[in-house]
N, C-alpha and C. Protein backbone atom coordinates (compact mmCIF):
# COMPACT_ATOMS: atom_id res chain seq x y z
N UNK A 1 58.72 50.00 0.97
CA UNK A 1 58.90 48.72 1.64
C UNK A 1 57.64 47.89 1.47
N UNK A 2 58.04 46.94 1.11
CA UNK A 2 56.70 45.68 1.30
C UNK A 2 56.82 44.63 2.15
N UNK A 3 56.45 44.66 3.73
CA UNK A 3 56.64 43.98 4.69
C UNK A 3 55.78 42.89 4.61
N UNK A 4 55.86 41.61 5.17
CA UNK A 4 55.62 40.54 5.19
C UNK A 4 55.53 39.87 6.31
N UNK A 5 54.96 39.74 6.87
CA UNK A 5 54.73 39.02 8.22
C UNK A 5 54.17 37.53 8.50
N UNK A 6 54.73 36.56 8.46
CA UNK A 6 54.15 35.54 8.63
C UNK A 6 54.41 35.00 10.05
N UNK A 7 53.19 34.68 10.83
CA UNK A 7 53.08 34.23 12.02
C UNK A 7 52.15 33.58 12.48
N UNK A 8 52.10 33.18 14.02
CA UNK A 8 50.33 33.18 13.85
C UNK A 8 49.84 34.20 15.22
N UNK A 9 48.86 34.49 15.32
CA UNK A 9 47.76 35.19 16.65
C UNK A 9 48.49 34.57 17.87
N UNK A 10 48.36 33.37 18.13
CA UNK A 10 49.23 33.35 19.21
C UNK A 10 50.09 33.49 20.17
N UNK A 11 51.41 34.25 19.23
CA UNK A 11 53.08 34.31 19.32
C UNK A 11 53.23 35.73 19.53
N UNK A 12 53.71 35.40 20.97
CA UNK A 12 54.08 36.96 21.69
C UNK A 12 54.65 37.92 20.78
N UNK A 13 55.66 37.10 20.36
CA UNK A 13 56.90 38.14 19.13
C UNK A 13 56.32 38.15 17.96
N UNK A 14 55.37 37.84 17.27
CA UNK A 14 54.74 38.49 16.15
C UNK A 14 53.76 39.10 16.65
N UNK A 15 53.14 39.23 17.35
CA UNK A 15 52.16 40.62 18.14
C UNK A 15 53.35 41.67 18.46
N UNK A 16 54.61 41.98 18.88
CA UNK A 16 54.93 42.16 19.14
C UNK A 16 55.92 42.82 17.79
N UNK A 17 55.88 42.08 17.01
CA UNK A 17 56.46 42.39 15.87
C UNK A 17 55.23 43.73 15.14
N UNK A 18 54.27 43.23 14.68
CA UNK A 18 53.15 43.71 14.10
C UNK A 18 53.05 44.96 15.17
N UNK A 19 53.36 45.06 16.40
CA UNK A 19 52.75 46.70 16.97
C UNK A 19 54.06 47.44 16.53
N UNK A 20 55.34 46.86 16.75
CA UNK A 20 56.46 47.46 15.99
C UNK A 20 55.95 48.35 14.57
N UNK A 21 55.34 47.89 13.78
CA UNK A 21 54.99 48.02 12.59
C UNK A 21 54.10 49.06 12.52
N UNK A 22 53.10 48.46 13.04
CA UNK A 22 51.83 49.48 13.28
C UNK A 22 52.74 50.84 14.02
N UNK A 23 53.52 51.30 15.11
CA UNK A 23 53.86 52.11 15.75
C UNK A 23 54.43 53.14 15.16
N UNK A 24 55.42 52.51 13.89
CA UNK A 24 55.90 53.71 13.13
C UNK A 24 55.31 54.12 11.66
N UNK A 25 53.90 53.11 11.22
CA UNK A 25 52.63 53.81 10.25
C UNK A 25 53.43 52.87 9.09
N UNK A 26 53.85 51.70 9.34
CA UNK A 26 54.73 51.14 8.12
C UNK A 26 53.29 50.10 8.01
N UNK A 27 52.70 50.11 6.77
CA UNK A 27 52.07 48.64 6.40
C UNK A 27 53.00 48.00 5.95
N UNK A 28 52.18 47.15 6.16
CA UNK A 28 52.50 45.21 6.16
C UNK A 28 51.56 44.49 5.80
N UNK A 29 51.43 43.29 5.88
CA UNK A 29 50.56 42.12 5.38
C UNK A 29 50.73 40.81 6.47
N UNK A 30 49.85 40.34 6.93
CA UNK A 30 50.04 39.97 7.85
C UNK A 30 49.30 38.23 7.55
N UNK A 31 50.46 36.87 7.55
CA UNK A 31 49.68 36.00 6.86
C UNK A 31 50.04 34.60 8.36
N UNK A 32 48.33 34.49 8.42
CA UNK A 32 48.72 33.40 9.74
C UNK A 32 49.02 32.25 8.94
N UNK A 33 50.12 31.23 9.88
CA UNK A 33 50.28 30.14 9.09
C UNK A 33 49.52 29.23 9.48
N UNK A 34 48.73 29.63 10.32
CA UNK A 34 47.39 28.62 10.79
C UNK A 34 46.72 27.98 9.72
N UNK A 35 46.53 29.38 9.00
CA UNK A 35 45.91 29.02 7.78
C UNK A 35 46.23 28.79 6.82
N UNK A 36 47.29 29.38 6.43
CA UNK A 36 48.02 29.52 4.93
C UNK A 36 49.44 29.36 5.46
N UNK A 37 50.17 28.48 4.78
CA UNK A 37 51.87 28.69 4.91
C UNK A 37 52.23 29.46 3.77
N UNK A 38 54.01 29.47 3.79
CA UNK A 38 54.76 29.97 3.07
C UNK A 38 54.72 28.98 1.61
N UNK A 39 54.61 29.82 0.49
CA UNK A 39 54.58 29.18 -0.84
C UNK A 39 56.12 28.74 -1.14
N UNK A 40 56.06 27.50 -1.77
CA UNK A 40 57.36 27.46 -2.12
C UNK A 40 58.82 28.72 -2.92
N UNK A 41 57.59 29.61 -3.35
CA UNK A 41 58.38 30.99 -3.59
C UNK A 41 58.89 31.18 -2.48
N UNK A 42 58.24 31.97 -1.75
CA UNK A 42 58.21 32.04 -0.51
C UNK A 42 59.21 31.74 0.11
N UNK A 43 59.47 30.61 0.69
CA UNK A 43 60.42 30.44 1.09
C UNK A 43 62.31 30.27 0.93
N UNK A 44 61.94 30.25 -0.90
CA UNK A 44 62.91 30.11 -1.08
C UNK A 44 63.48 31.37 -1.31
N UNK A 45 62.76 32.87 -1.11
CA UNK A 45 63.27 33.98 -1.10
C UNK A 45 63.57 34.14 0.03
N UNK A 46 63.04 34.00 1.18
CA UNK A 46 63.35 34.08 2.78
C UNK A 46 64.96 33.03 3.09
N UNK A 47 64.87 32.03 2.16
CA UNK A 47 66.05 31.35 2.29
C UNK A 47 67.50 32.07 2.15
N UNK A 48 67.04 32.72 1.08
CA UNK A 48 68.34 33.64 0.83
C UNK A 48 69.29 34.17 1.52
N UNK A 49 68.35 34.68 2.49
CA UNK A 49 69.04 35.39 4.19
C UNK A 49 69.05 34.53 5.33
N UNK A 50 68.01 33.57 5.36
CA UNK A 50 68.38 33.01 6.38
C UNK A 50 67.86 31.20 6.01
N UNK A 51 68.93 30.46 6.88
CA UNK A 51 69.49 29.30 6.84
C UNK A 51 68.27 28.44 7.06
N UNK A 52 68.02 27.31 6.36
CA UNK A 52 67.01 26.37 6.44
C UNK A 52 66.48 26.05 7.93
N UNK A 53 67.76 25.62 8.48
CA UNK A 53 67.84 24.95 9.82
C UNK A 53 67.24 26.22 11.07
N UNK A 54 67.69 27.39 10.55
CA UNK A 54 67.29 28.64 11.81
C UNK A 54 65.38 29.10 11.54
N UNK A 55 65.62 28.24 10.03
CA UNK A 55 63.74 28.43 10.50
C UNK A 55 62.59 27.54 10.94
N UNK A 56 63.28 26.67 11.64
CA UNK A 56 62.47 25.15 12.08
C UNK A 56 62.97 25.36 13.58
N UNK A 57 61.19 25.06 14.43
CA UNK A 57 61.28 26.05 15.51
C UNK A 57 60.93 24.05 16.26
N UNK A 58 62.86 23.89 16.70
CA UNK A 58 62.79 22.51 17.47
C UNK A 58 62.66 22.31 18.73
N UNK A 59 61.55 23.41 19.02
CA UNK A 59 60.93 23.34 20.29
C UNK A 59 59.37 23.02 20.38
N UNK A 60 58.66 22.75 19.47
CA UNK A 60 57.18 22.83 19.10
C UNK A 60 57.00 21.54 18.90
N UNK A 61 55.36 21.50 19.50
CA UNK A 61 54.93 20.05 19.63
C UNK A 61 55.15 19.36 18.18
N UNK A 62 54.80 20.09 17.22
CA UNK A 62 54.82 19.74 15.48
C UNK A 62 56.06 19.06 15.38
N UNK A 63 57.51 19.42 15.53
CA UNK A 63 58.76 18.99 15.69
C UNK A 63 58.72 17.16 16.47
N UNK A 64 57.96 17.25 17.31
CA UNK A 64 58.16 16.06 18.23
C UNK A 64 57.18 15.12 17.58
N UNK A 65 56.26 15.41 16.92
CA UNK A 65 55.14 14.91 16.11
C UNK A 65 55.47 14.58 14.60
N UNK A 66 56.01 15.16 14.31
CA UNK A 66 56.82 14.96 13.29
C UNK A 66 58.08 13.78 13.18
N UNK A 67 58.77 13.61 14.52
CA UNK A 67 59.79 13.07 14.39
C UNK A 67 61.16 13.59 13.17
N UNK A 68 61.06 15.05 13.69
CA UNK A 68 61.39 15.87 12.58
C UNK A 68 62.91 15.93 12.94
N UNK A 69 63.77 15.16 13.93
CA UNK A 69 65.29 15.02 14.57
C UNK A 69 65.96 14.36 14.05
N UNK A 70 65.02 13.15 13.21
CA UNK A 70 65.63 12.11 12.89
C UNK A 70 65.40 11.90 10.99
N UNK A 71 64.74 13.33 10.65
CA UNK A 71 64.67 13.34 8.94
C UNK A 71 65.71 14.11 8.60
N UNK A 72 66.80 13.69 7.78
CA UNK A 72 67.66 15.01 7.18
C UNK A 72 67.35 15.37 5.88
N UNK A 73 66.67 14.28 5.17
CA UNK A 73 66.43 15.15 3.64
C UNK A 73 64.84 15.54 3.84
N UNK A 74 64.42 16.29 2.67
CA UNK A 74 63.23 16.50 2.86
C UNK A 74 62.62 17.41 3.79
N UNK A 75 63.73 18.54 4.52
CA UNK A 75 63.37 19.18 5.50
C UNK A 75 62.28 20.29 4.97
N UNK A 76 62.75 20.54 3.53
CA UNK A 76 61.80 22.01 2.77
C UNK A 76 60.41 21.22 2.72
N UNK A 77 60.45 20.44 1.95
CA UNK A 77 59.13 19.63 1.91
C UNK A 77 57.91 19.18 2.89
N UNK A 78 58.95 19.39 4.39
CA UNK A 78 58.17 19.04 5.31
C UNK A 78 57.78 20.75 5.90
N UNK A 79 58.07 21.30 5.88
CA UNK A 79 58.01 23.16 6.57
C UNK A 79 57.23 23.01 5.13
N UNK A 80 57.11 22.91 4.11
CA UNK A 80 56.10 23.68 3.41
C UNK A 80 54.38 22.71 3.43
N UNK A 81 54.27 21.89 3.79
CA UNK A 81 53.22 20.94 4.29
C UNK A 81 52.86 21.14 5.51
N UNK A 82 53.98 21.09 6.72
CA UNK A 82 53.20 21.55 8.14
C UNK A 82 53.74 23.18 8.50
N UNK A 83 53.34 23.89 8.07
CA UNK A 83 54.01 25.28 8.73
C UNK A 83 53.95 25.51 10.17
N UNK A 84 53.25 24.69 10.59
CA UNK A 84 53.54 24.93 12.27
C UNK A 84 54.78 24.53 12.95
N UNK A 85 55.49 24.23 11.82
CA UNK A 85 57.30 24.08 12.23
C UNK A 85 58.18 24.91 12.22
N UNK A 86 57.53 26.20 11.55
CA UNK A 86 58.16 27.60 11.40
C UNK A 86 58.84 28.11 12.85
N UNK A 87 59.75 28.86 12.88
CA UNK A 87 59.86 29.80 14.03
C UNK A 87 59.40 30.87 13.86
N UNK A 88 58.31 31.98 14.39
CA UNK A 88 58.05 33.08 14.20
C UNK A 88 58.28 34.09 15.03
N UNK A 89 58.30 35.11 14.55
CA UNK A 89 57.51 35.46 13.07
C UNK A 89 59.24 35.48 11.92
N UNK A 90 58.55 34.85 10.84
CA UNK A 90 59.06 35.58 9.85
C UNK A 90 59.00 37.05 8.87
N UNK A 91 59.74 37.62 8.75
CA UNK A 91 59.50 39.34 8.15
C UNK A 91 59.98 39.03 6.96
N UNK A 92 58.97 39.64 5.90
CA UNK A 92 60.14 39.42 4.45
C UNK A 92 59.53 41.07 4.65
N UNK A 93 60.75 41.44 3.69
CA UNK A 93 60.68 43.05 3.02
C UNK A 93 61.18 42.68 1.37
N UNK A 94 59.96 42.53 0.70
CA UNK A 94 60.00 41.76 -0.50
C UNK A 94 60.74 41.01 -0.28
N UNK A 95 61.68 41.41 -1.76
CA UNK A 95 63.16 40.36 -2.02
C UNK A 95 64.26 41.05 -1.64
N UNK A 96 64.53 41.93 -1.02
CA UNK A 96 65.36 42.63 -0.03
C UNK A 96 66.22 42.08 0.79
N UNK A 97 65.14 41.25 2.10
CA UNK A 97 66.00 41.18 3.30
C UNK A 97 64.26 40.37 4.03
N UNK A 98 65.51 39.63 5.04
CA UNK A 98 63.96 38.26 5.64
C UNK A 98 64.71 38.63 7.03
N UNK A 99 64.32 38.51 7.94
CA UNK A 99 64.35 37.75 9.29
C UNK A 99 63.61 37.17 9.81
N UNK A 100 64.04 36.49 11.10
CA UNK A 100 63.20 35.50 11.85
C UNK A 100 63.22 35.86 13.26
N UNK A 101 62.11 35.78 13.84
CA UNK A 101 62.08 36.21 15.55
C UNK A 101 61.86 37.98 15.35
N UNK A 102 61.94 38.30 16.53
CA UNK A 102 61.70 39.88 16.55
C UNK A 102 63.23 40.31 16.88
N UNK A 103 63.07 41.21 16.15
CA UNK A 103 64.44 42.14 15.63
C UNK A 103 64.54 43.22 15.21
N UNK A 104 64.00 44.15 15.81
CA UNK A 104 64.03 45.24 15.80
C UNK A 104 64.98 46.00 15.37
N UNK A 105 66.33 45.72 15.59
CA UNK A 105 67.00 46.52 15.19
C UNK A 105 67.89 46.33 14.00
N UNK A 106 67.59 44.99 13.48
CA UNK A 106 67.75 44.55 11.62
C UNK A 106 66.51 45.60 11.17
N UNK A 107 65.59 45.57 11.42
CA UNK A 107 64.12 46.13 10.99
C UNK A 107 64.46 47.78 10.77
N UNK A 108 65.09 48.40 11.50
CA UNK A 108 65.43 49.71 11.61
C UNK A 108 66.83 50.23 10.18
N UNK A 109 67.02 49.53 9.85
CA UNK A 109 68.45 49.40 8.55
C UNK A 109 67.48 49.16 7.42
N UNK A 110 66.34 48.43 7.58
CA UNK A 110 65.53 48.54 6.17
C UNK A 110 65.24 49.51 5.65
């Protein structure tokens, strides 16, 4: 498995995700989007499994700052410029299988 973790320090459910990880001796890689977002690879492998719209987190100040309600094209373009629009955490397991949020029990079928 090659786990993937993108989140940031902050977010209960990617701490929460990451001790998941750590608990059963599985590495991972662990990439804050504070610093670094998702590469346009990136995302478009995470796309695969899950839906553009379920990874734009329209509860975050970035969303309201953005005026991100009222853009319909251009949504990839804008998540790969501000990643603080993400919902986290995202999990890739390579090119396998992605989720979003903590999910433990998708995580357990990998």
């Amino acid at each position: 498995m090659n786990i993937q973790i993108f989140g940031t320090k902050k977010c209960q459910d990617t701490r929460k995700a990451e001790r998941y990880f750590k608990e059963r001796k599985i590495s991972y890689q662990f990439i804050d989007l504070t610093i670094k977002g998702l590469s346009k690879g990136e995302l478009h492998s995470v796309q695969r499994f899950i839906n553009l719209k379920n990874l734009i987190n329209t509860e975050c100040k970035e969303y309201q700052k953005r005026n991100m309600q009222y853009i319909v094209h251009n949504t990839e373009n804008m998540l790969l410029q501000y990643p603080a629009l993400f919902k986290t955490p995202i999990i890739r397991n390579g090119t396998a299988a992605a989720s979003v949020g903590y999910c433990p029990e998708l995580w357990k079928e990998w």
